[in-house]
C-alpha atoms as a PDB file:
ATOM      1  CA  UNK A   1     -14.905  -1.542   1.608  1.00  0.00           C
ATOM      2  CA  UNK A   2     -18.071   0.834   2.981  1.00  0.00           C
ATOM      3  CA  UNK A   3     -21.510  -0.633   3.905  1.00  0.00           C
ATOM      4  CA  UNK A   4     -23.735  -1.154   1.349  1.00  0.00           C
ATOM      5  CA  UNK A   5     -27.019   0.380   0.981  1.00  0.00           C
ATOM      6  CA  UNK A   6     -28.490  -2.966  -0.627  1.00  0.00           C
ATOM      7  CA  UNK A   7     -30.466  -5.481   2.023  1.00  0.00           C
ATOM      8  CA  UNK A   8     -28.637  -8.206   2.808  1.00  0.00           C
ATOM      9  CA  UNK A   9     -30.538 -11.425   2.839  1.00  0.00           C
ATOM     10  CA  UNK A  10     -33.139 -11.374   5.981  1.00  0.00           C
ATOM     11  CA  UNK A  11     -32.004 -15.062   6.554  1.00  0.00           C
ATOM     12  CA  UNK A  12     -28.531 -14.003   7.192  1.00  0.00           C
ATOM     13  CA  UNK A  13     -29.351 -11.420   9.306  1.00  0.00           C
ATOM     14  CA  UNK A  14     -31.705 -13.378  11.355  1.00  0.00           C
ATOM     15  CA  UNK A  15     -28.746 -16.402  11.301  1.00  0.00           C
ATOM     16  CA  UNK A  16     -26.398 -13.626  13.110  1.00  0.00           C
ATOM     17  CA  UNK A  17     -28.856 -12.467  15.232  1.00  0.00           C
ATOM     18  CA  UNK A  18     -29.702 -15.959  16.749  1.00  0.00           C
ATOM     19  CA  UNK A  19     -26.112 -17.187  16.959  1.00  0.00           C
ATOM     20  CA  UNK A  20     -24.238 -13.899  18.152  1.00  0.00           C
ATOM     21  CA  UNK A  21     -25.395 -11.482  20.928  1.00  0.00           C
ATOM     22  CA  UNK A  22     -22.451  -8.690  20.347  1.00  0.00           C
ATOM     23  CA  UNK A  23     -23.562  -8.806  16.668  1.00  0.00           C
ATOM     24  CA  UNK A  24     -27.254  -7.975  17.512  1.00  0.00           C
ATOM     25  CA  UNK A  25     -25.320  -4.420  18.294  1.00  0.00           C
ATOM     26  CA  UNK A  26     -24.219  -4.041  14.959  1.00  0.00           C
ATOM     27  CA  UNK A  27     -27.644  -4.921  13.492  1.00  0.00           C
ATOM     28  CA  UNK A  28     -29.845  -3.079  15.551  1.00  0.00           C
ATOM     29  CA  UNK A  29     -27.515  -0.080  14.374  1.00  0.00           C
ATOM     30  CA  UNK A  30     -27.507  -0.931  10.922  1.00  0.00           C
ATOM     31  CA  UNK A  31     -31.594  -1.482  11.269  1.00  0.00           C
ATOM     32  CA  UNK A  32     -32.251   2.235  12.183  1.00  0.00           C
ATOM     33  CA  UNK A  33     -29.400   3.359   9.625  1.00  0.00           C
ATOM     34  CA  UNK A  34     -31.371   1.768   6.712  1.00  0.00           C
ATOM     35  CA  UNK A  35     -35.089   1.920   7.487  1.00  0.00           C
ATOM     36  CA  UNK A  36     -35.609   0.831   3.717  1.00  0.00           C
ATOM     37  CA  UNK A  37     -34.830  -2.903   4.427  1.00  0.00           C
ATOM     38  CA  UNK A  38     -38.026  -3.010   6.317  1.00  0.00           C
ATOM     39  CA  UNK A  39     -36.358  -4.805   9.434  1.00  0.00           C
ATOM     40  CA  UNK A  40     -37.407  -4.251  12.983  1.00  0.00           C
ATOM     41  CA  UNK A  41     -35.165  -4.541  16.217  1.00  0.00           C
ATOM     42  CA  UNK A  42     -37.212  -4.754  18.948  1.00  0.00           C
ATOM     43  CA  UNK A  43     -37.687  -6.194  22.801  1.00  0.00           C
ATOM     44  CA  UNK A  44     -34.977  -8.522  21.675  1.00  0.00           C
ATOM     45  CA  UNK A  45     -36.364  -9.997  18.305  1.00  0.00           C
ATOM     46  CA  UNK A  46     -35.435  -8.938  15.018  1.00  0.00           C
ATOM     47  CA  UNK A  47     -38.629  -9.151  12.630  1.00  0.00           C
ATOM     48  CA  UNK A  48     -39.383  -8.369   8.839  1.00  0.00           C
ATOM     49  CA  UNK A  49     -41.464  -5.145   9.131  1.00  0.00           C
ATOM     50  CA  UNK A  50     -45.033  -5.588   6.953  1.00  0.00           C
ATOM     51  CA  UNK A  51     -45.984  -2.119   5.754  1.00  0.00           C
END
């Protein structure tokens, strides 16, 4: 099974975020991988990015 391209649901990611610190790794990683789910890691918040 390889990562998908597709944006998973911001809720999830937000959900992990909140309730896992060694997944905020993952996601931060996956954030600058895929710029095109518009999804900012930043001084320890993970935001929807408005363009």
């Amino acid at each position: 099974m390889g990562i998908s391209k597709e944006n998973p649901s911001v809720e999830f990611l937000l959900e992990c975020w909140a309730d896992d610190p060694a997944l905020r790794i993952v996601i931060k990683k996956l954030v600058i991988k895929f710029p095109q789910w518009g999804l900012v890691a930043a001084d320890g918040v993970l935001v929807k990015w408005d363009e």
